[in-house]
Protein backbone atom coordinates (compact mmCIF):
# COMPACT_ATOMS: atom_id res chain seq x y z
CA UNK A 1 62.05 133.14 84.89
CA UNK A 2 65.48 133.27 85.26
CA UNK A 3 65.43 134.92 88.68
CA UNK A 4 63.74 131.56 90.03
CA UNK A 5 66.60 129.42 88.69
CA UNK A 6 67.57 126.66 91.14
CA UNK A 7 70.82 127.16 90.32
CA UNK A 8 71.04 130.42 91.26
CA UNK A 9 71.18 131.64 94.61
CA UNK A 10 69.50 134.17 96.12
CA UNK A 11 70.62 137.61 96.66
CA UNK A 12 70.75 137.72 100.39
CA UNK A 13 71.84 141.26 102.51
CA UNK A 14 75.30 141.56 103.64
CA UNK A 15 76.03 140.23 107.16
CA UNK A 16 78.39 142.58 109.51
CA UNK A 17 80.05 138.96 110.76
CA UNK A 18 80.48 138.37 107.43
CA UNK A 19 82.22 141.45 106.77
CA UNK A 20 84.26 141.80 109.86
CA UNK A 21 85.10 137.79 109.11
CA UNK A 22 86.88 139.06 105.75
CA UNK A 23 88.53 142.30 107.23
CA UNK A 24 89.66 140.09 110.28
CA UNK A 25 91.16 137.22 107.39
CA UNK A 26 92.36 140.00 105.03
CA UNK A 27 94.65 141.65 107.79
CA UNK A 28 96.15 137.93 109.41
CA UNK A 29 97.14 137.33 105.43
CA UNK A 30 99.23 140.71 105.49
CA UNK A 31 100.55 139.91 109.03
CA UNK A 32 102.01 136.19 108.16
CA UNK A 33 103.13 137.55 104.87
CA UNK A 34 105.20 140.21 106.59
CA UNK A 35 106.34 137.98 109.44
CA UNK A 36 106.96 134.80 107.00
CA UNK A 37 108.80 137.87 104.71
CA UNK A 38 106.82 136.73 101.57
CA UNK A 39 105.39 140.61 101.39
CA UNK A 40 106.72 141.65 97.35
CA UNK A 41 109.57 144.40 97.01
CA UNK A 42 108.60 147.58 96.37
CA UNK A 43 109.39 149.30 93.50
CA UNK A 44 112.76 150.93 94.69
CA UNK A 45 114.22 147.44 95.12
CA UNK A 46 113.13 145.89 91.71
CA UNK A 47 114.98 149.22 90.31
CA UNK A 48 117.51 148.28 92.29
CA UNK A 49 118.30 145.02 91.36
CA UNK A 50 117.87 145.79 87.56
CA UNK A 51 120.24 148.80 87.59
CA UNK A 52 122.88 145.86 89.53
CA UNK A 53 122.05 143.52 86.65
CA UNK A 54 122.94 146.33 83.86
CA UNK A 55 125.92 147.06 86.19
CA UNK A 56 126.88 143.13 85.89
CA UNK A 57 125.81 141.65 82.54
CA UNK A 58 126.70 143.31 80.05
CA UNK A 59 130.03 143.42 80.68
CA UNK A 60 130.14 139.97 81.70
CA UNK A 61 128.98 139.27 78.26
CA UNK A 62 130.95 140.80 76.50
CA UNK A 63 134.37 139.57 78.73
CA UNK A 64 132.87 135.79 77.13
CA UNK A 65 132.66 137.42 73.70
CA UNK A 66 135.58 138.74 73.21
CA UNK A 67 137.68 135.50 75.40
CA UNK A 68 136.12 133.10 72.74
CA UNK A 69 136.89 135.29 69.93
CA UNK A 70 140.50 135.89 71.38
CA UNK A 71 140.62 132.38 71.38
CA UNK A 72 139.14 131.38 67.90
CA UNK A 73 141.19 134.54 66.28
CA UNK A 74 144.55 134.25 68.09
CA UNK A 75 144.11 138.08 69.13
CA UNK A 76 145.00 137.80 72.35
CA UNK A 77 143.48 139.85 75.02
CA UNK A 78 142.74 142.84 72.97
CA UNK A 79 138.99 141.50 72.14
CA UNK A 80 138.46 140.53 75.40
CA UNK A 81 139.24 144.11 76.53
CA UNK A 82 137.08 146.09 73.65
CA UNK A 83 134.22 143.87 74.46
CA UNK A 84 134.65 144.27 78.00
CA UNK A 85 134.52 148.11 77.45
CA UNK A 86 131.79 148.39 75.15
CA UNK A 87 129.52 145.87 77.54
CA UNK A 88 130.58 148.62 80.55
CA UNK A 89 129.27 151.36 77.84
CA UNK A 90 126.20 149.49 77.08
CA UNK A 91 125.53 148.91 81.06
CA UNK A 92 126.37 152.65 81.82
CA UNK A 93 123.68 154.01 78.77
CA UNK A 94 120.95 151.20 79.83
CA UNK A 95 121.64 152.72 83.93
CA UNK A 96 120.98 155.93 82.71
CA UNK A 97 117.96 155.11 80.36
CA UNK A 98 116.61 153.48 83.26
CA UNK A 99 116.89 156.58 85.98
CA UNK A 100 114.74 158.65 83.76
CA UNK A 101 112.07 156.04 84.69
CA UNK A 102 110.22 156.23 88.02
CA UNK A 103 110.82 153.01 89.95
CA UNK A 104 106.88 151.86 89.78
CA UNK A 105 106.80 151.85 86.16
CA UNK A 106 109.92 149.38 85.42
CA UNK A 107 108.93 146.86 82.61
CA UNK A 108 109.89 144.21 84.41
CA UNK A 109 108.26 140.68 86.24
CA UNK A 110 105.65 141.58 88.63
């Protein structure tokens, strides 16, 4: 009974302009992506990008750490400059945790 559902439409054979159609469609979508440059980075770039992020933030972070606890404390710059050096440590052991991974399998957004 159920194959006689009105709903449901019949299983008709695959058509060859059907097929070509959706290679034809399928190939135009990769050429505008590439020429409109919307194609994703591979793998090598996303590493890439992360490893310059490690190489950036942490530092940065901990440059604003230790300025506002120079400033709250009355410390001067020597905060500023151990924070600064242990956010350079903590980039340098995150660069290197991150080279032991291959650059498909980075945790990272999509």
């Amino acid at each position: 009974m159920a194959e006689n559902e009105p709903w449901q439409d019949p299983e008709l054979p695959k058509d060859a302009r059907l097929s070509s159609l959706d290679e034809r469609l399928r190939g135009a979508r990769l050429a505008e992506a590439q020429r409109t440059g919307t194609v994703r980075p591979d793998g090598d770039y996303r590493q890439g990008m992360r490893v310059l992020g490690e190489l950036i933030g942490p530092p940065f972070g901990g440059a604003v750490f230790g300025l506002v606890l120079d400033k709250l404390l009355g410390t001067g710059p020597w905060l500023l400059l151990a924070l600064l050096l242990v956010g350079f440590g903590i980039g340098v052991r995150n660069i290197v945790r991150i080279s032991k991974t291959s650059p498909g399998s980075g945790s990272g957004p999509g």
